[in-house]
C-alpha atoms as a PDB file:
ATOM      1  CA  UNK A   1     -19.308  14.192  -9.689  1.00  0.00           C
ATOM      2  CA  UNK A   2     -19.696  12.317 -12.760  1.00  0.00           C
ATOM      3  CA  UNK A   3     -21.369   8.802 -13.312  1.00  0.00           C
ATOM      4  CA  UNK A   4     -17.942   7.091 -13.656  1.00  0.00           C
ATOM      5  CA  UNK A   5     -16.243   8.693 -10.850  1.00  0.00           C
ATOM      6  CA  UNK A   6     -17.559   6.148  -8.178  1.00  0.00           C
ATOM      7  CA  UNK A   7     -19.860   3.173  -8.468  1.00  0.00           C
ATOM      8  CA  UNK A   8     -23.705   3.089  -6.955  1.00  0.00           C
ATOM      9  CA  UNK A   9     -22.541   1.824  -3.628  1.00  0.00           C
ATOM     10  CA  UNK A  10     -21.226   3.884  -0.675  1.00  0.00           C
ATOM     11  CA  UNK A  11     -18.703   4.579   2.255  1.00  0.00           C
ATOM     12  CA  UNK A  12     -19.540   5.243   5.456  1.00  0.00           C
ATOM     13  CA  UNK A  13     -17.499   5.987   8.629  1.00  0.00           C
ATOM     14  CA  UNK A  14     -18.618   4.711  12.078  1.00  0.00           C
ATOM     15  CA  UNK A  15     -16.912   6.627  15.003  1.00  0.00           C
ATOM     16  CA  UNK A  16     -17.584   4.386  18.889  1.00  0.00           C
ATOM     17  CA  UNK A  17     -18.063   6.175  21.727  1.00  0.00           C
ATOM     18  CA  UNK A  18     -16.007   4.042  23.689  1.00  0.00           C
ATOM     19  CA  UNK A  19     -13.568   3.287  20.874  1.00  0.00           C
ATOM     20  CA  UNK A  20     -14.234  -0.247  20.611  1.00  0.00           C
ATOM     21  CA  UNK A  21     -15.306  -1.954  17.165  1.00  0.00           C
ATOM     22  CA  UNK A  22     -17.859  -4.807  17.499  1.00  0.00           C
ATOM     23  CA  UNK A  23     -16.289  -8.085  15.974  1.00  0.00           C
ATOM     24  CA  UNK A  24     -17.824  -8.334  12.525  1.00  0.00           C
ATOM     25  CA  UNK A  25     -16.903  -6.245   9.371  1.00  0.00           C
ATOM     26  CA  UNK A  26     -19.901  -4.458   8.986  1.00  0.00           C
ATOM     27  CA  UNK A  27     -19.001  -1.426  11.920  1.00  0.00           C
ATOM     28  CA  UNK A  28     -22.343  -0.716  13.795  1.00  0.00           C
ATOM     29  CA  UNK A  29     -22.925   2.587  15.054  1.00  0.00           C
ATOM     30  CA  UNK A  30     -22.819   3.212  18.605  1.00  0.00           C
ATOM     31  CA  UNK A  31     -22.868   6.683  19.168  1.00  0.00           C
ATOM     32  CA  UNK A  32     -25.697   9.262  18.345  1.00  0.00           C
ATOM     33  CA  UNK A  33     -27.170   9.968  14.655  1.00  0.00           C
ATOM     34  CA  UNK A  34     -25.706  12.438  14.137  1.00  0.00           C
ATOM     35  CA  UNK A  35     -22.320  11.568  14.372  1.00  0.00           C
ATOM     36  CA  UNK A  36     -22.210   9.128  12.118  1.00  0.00           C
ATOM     37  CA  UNK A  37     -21.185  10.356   8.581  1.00  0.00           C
ATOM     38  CA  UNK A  38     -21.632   8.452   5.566  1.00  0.00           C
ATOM     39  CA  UNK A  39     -21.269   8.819   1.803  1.00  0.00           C
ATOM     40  CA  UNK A  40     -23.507   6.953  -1.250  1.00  0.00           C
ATOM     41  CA  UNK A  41     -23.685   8.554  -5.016  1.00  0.00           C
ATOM     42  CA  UNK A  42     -27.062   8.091  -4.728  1.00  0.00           C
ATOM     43  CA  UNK A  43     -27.033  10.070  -0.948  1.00  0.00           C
ATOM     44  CA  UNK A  44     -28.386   7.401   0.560  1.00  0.00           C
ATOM     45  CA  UNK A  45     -26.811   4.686   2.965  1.00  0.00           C
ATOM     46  CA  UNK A  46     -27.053   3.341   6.683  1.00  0.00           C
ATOM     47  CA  UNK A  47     -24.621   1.970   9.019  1.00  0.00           C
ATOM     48  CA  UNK A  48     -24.957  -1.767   8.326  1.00  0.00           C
ATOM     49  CA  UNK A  49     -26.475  -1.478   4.593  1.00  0.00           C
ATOM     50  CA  UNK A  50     -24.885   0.438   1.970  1.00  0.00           C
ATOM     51  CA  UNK A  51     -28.461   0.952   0.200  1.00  0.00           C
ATOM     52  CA  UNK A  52     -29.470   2.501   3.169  1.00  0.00           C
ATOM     53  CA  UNK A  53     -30.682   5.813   3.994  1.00  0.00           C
ATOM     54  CA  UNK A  54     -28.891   9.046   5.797  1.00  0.00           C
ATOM     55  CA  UNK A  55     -26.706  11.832   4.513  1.00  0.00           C
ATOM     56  CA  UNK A  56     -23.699  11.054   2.679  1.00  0.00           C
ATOM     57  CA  UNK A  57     -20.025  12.370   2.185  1.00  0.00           C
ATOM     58  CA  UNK A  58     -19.189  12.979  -1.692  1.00  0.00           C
ATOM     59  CA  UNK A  59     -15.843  11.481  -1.494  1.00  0.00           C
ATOM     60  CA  UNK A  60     -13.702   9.864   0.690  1.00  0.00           C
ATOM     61  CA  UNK A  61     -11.398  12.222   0.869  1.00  0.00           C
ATOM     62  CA  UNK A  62     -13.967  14.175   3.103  1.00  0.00           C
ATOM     63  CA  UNK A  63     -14.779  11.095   5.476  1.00  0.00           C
ATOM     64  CA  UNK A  64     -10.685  10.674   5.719  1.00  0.00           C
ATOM     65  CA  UNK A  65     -10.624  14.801   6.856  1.00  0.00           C
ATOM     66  CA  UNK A  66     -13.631  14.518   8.697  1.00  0.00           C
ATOM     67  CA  UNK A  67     -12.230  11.738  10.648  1.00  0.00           C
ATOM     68  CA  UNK A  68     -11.186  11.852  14.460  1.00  0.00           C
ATOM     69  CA  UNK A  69      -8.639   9.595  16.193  1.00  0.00           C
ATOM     70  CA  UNK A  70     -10.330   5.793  16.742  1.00  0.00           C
ATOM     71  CA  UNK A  71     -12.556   6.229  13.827  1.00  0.00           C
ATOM     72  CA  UNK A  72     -13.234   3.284  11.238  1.00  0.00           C
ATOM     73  CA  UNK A  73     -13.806   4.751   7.650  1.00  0.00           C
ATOM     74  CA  UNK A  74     -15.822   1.406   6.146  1.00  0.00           C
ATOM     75  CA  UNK A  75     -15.826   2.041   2.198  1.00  0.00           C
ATOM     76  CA  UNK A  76     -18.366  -0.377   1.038  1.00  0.00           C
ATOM     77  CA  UNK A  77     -17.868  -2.056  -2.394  1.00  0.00           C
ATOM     78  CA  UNK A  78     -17.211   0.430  -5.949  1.00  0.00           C
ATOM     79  CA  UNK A  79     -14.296   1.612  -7.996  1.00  0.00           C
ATOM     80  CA  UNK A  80     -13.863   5.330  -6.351  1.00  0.00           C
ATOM     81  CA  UNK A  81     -11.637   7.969  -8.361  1.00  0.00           C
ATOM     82  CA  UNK A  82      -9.395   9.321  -6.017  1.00  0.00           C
ATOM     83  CA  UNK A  83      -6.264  10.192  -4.528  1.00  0.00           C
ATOM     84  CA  UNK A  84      -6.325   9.952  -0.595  1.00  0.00           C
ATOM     85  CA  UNK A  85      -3.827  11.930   1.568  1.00  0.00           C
ATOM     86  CA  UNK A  86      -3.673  10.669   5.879  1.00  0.00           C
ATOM     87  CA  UNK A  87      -2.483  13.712   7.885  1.00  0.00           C
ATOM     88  CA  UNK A  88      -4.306  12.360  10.928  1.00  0.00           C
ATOM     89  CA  UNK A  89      -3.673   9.760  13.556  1.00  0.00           C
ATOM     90  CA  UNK A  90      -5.490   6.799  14.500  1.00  0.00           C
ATOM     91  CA  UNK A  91      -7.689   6.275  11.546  1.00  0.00           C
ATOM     92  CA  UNK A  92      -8.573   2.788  10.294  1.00  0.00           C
ATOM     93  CA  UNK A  93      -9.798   3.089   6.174  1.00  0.00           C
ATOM     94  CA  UNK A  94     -11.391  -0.559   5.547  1.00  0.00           C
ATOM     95  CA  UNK A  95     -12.684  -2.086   2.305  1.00  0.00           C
ATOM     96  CA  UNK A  96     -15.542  -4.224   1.639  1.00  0.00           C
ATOM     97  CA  UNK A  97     -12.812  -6.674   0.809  1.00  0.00           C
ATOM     98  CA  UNK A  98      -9.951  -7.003  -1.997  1.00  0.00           C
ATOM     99  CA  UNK A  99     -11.528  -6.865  -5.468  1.00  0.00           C
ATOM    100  CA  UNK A 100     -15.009  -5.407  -4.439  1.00  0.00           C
ATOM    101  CA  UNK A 101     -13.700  -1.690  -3.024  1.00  0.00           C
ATOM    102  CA  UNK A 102     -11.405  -0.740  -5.591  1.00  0.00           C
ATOM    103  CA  UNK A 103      -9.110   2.670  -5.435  1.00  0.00           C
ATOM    104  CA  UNK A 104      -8.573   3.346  -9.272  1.00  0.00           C
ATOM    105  CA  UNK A 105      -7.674   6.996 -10.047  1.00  0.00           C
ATOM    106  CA  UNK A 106      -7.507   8.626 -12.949  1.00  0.00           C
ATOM    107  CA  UNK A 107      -4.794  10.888 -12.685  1.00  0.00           C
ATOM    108  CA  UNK A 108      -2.251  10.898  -9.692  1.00  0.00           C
ATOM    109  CA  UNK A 109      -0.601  14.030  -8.842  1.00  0.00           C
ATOM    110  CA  UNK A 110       3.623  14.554  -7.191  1.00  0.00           C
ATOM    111  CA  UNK A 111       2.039  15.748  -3.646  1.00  0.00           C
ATOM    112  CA  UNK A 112       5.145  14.725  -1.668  1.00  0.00           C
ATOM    113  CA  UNK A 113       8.780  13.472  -1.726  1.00  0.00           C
ATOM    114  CA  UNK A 114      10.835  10.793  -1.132  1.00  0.00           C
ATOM    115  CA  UNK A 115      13.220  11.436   2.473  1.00  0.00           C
ATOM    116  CA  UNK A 116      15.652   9.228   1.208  1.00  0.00           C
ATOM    117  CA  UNK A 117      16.066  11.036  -2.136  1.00  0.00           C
ATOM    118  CA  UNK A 118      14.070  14.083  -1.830  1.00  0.00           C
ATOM    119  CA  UNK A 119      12.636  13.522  -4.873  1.00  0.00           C
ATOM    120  CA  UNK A 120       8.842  13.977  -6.165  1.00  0.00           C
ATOM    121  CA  UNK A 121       6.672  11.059  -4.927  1.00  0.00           C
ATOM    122  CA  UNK A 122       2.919  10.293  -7.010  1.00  0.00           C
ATOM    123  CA  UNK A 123       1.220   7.821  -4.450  1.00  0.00           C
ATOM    124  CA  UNK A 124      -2.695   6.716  -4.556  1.00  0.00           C
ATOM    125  CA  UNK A 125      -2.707   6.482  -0.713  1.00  0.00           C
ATOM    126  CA  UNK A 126      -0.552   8.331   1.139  1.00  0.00           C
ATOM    127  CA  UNK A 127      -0.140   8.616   5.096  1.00  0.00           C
ATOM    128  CA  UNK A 128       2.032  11.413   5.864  1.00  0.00           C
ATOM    129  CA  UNK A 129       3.883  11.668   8.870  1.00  0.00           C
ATOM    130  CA  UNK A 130       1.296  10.301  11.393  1.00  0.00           C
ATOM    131  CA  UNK A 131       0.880   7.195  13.640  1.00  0.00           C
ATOM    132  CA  UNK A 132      -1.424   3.713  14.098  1.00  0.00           C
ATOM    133  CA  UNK A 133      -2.925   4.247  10.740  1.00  0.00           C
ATOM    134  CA  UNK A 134      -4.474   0.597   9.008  1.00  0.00           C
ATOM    135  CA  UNK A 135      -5.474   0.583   5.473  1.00  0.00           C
ATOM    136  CA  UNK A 136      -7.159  -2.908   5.022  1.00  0.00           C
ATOM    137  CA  UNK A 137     -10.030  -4.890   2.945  1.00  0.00           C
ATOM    138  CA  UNK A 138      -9.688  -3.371  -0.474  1.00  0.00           C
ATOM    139  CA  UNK A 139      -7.767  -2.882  -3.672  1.00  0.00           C
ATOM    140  CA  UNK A 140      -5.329  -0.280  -5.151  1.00  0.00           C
ATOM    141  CA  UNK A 141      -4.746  -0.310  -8.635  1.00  0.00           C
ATOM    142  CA  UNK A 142      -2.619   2.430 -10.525  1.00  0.00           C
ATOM    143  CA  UNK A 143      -3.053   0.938 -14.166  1.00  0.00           C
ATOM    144  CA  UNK A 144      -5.927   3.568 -15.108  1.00  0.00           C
ATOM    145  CA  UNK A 145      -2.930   6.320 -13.829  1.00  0.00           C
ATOM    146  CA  UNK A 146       0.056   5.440 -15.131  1.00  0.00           C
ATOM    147  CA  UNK A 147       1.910   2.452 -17.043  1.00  0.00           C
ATOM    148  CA  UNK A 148       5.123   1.054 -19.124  1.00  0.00           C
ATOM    149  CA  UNK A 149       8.360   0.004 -17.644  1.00  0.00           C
ATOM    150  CA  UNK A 150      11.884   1.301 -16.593  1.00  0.00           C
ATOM    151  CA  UNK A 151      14.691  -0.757 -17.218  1.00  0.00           C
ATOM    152  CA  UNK A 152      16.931  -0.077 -14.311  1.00  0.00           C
ATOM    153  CA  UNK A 153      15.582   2.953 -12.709  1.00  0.00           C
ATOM    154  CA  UNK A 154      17.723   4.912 -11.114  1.00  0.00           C
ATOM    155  CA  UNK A 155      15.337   6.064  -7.958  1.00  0.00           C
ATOM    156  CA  UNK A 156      17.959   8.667  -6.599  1.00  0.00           C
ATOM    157  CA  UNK A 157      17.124  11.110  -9.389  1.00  0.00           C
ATOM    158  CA  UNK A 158      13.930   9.737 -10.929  1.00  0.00           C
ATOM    159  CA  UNK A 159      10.390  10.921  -8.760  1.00  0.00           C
ATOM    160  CA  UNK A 160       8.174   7.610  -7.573  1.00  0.00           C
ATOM    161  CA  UNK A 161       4.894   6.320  -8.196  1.00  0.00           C
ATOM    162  CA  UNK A 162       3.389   4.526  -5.649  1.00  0.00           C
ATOM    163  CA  UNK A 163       0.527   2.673  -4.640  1.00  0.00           C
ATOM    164  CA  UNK A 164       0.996   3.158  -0.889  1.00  0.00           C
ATOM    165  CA  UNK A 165       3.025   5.306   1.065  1.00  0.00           C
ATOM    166  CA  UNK A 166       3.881   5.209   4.506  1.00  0.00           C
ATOM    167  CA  UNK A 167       6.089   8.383   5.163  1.00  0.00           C
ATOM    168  CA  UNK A 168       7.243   8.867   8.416  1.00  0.00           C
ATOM    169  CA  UNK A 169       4.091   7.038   9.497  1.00  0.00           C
ATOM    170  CA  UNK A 170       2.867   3.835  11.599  1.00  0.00           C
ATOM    171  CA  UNK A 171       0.400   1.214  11.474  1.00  0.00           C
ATOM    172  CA  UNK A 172      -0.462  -1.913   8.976  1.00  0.00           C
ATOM    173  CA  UNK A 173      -1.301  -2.962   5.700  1.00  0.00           C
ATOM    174  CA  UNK A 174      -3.670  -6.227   5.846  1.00  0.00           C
ATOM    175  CA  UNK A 175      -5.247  -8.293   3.285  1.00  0.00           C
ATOM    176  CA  UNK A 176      -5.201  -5.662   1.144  1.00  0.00           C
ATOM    177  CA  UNK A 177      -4.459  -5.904  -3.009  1.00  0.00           C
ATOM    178  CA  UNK A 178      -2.350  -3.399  -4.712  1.00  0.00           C
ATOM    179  CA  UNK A 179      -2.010  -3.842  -8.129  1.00  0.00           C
ATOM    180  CA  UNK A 180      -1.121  -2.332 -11.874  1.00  0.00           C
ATOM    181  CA  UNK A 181       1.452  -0.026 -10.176  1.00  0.00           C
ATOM    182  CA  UNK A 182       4.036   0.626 -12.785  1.00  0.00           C
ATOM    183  CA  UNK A 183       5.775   3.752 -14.940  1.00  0.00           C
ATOM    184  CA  UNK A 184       7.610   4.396 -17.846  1.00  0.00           C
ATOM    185  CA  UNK A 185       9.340   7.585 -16.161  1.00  0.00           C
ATOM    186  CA  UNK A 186       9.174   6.845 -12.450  1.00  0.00           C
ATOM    187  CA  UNK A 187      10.338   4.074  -9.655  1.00  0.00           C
ATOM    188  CA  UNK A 188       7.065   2.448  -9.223  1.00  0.00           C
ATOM    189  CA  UNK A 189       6.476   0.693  -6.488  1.00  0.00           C
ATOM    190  CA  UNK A 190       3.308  -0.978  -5.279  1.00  0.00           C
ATOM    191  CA  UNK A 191       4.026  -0.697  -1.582  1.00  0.00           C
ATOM    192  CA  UNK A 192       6.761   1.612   0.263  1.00  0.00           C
ATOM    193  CA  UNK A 193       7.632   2.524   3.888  1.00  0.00           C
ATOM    194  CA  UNK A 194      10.325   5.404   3.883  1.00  0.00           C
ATOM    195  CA  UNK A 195      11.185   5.952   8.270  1.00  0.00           C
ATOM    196  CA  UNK A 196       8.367   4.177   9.180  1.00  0.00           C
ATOM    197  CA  UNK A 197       6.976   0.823  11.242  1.00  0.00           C
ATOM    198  CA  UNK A 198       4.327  -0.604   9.490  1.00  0.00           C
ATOM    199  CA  UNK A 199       3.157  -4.414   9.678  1.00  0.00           C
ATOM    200  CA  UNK A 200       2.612  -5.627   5.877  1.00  0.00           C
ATOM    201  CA  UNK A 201       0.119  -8.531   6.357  1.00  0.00           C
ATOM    202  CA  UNK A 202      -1.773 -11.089   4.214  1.00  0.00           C
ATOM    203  CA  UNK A 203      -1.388  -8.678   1.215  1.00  0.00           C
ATOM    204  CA  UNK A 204      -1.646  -9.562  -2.501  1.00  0.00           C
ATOM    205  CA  UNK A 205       0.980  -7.216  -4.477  1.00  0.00           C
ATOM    206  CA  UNK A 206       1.163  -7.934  -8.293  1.00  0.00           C
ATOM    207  CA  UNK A 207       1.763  -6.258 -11.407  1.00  0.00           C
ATOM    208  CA  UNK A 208       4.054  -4.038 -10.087  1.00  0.00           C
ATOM    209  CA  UNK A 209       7.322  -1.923 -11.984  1.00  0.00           C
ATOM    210  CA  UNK A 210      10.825  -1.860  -9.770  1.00  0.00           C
ATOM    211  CA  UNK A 211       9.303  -3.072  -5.987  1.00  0.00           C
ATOM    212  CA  UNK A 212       6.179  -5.235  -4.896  1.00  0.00           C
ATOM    213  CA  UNK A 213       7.286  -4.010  -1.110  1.00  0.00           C
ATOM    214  CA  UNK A 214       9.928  -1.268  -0.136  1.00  0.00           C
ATOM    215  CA  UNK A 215      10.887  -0.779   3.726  1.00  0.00           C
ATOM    216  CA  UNK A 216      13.669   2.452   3.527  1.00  0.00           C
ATOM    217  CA  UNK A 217      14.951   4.873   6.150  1.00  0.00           C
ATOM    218  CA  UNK A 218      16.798   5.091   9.021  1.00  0.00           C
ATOM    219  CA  UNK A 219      14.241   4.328  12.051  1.00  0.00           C
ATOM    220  CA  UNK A 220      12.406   2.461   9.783  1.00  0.00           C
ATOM    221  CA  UNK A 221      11.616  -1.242  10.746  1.00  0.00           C
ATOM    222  CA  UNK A 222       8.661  -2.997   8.803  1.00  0.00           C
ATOM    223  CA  UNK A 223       6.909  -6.676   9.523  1.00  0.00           C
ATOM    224  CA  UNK A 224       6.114  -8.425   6.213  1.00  0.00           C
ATOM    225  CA  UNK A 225       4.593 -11.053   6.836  1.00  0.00           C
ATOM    226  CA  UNK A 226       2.347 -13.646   5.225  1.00  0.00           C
ATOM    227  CA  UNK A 227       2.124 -11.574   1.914  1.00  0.00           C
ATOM    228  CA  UNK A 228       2.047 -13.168  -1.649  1.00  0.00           C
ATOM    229  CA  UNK A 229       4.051 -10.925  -3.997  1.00  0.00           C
ATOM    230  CA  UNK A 230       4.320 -11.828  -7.725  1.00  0.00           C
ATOM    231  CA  UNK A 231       6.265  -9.883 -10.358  1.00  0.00           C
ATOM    232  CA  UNK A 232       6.001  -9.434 -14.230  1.00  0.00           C
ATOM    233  CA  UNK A 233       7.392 -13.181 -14.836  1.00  0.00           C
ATOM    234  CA  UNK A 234      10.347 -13.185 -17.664  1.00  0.00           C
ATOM    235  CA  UNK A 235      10.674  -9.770 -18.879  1.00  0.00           C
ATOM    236  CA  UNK A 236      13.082  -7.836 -21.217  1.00  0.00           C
ATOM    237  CA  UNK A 237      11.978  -3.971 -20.040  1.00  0.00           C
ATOM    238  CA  UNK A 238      12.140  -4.312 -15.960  1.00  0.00           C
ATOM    239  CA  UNK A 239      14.630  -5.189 -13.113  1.00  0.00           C
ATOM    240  CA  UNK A 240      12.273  -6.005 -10.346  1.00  0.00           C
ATOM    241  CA  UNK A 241      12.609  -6.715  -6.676  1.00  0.00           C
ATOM    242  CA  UNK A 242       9.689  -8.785  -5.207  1.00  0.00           C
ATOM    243  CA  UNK A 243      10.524  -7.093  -1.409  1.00  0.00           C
ATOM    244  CA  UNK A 244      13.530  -4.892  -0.569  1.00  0.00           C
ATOM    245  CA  UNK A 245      14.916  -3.634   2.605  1.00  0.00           C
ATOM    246  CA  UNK A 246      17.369  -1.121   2.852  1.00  0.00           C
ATOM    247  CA  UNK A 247      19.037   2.290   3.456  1.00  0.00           C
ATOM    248  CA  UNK A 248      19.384   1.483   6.981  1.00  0.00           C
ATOM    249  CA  UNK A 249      15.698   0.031   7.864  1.00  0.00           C
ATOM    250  CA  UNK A 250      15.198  -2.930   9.792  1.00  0.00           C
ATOM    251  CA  UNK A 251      12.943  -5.456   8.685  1.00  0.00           C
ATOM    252  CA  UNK A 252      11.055  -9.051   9.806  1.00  0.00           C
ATOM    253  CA  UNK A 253      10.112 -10.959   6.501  1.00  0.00           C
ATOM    254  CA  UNK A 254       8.554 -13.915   6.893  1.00  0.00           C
ATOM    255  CA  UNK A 255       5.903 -16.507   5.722  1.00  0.00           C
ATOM    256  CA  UNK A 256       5.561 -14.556   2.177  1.00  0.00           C
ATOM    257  CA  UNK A 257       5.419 -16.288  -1.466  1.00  0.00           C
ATOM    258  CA  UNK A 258       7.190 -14.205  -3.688  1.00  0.00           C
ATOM    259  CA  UNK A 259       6.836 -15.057  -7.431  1.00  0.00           C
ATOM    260  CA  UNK A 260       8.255 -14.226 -11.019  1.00  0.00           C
ATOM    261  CA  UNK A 261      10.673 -11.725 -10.769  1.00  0.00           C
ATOM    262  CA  UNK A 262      13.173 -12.061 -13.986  1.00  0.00           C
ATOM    263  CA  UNK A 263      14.900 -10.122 -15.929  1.00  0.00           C
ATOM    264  CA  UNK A 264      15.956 -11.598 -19.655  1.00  0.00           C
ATOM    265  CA  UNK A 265      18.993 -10.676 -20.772  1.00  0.00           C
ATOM    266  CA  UNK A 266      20.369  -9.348 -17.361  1.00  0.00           C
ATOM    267  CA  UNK A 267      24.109  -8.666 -17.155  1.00  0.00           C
ATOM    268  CA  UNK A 268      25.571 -10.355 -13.521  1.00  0.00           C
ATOM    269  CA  UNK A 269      23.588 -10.594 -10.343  1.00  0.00           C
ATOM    270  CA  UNK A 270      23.229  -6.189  -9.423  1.00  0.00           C
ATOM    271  CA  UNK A 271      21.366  -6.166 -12.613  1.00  0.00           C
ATOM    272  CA  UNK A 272      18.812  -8.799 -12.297  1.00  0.00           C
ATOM    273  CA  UNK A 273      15.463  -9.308 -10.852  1.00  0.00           C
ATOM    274  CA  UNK A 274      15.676 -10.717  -6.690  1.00  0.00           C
ATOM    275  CA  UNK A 275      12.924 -11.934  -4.846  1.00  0.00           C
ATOM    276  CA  UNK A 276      14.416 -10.426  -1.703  1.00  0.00           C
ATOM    277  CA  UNK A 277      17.221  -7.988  -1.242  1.00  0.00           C
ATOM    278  CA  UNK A 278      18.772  -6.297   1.684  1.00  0.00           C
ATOM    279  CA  UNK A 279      20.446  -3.315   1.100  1.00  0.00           C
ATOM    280  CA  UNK A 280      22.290  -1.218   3.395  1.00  0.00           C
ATOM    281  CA  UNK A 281      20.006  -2.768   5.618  1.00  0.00           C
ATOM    282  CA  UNK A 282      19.897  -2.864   9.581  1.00  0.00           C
ATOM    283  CA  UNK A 283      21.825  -5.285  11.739  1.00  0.00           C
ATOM    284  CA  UNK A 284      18.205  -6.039  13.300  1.00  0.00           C
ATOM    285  CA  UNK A 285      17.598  -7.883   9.639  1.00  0.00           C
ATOM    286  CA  UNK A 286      19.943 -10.656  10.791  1.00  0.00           C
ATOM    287  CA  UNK A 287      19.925 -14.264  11.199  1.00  0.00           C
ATOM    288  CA  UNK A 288      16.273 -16.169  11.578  1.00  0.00           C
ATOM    289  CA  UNK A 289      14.262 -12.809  10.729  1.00  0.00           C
ATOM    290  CA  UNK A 290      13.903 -14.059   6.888  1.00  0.00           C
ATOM    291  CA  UNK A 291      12.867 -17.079   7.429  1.00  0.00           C
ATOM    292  CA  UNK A 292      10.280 -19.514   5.997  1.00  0.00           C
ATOM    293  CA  UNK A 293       9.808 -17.701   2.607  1.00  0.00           C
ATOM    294  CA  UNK A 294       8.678 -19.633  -0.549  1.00  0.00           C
ATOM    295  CA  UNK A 295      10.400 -18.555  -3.974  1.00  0.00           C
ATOM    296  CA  UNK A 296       9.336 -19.451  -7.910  1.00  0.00           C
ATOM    297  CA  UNK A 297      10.652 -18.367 -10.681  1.00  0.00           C
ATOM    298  CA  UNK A 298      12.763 -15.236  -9.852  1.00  0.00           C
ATOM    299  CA  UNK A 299      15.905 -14.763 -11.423  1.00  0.00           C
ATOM    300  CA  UNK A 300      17.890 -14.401  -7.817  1.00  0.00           C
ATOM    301  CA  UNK A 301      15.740 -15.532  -4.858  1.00  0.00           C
ATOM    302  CA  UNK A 302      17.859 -13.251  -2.315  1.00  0.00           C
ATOM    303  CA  UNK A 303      20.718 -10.780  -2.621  1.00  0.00           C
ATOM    304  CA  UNK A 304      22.414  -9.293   0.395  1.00  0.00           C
ATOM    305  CA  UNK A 305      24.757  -6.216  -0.131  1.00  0.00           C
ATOM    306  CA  UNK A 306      26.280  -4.321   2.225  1.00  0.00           C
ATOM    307  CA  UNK A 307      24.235  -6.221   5.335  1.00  0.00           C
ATOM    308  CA  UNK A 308      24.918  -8.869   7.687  1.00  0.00           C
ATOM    309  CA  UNK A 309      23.676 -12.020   7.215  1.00  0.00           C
ATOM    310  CA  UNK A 310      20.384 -12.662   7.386  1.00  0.00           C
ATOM    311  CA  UNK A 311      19.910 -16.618   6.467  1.00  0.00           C
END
């Protein structure tokens, strides 16, 4: 492990023996010593102080397989160098808070694919195919990983990069910051949910290359809800969407600023930059379920094709 791969501070996970989490942020252990696990560069850290002392996991990678159902992964504040992968249910991965734990790899590697277009898929956090997963408290940025811009990507035959993937997966997204997630050769997208039902809460998604939040799939239904999602402003290099629902997923969006999504130059309304679009989307995404949205600056605040109204 090198000296830049993580900062001085640690994670920790705290597992309760009777699966309840005491109402503060700072997860206090409950069952015996020795199964708490926790992780600290310097091998040191405790359950409520992350300069405490007790053995340590060297990434959290290995606290996220370690894991059982009901456990709380608490990642205290650092910039940590990885890619994480979710193959198990029940898991809650929490942040010191947006902006203090920060998720900035290096290098993100194709580890899965897209079930609407079967192609390759790059995320930073993936959950794969399992249920009542939360990521919350903390930041994922993709600018150390990737960059540049596609014009109009054409995501049916071009592989993703993505900040957050939900595939075939449940569970929520909360005041959470995912950031810097854009390509020059893929559809980047900061936050996507492909067959999934995932509540997308009190996020902050910026800086992002063809979708702040994607909800896609048949069986797919997504809550998105109180989020502030802010594009690239007036660009000449990338059509944006701020949020987008569609091949066949359903979809509550609600309560969410979405910002700065414009496209210079574009030619008619399928080429520009939306704040919202619905695509192919459920009849569920009908009248009063986008409601109470606030839109600056985008180029088209909403554009409906091939759905029912949804005003």
């Amino acid at each position: 492990m090198t000296a830049n791969s993580f900062s001085s501070k640690s994670l920790l996970r705290c597992a309760s023996l009777f699966g309840v989490l005491l109402a503060s942020n700072i997860l206090l252990q409950i069952e015996a010593w020795a199964a708490t696990q926790l992780f600290d560069t310097d091998g040191q850290a405790s359950t409520t102080d992350c300069s405490g002392f007790g053995s340590a996991f060297t990434t959290i990678q290995t606290a996220v397989n370690a894991a059982s159902s009901g456990d709380t992964i608490y990642i205290c504040p650092g910039v940590y160098n990885e890619q994480i992968r979710v193959t198990k249910s029940g898991l809650t991965i929490r942040g010191s808070g947006a902006g203090l734990t920060v998720l900035r790899p290096t290098a993100v590697a194709q580890n899965t694919t897209s079930i609407i277009s079967q192609t390759s898929v790059a995320p930073i956090l993936l959950v794969d195919g399992v249920n009542n997963v939360t990521i919350a408290n903390m930041t994922v940025d993709g600018s150390a990983a990737d960059s540049g811009a596609v014009l109009v990507p054409n995501c049916l035959s071009l592989p993703f990069y993505i900040g957050i993937f939900y595939r075939a997966s449940s569970g929520a997204i909360d005041a959470a910051q995912v950031t810097g997630i854009t390509s020059g050769k893929a559809c980047a997208d900061a936050i996507r949910v492909e067959s999934g039902n995932v509540a997308i809460t009190r996020n902050l998604v910026d800086h992002y290359g063809r979708a702040g939040i994607g909800c896609a799939g048949a069986n797919g239904n997504c809550s998105i809800t109180g989020n502030t999602v802010q594009g690239l402003g007036k660009v000449n290099n990338q059509t944006q969407v701020g949020i987008q629902v569609r091949a066949a997923a359903g979809a509550v969006i609600s309560g969410n600023v979405i910002t700065d999504n414009f496209l210079i130059g574009a030619h008619g309304v399928p080429a520009s930059s939306v704040g919202i679009t619905l695509f192919n989307a459920q009849p569920s995404t009908n009248p009063h379920l986008v409601t109470e949205n606030v839109f600056v600056n985008n180029q088209v605040n909403i554009q409906r094709q091939s759905t029912a109204a949804a005003l």
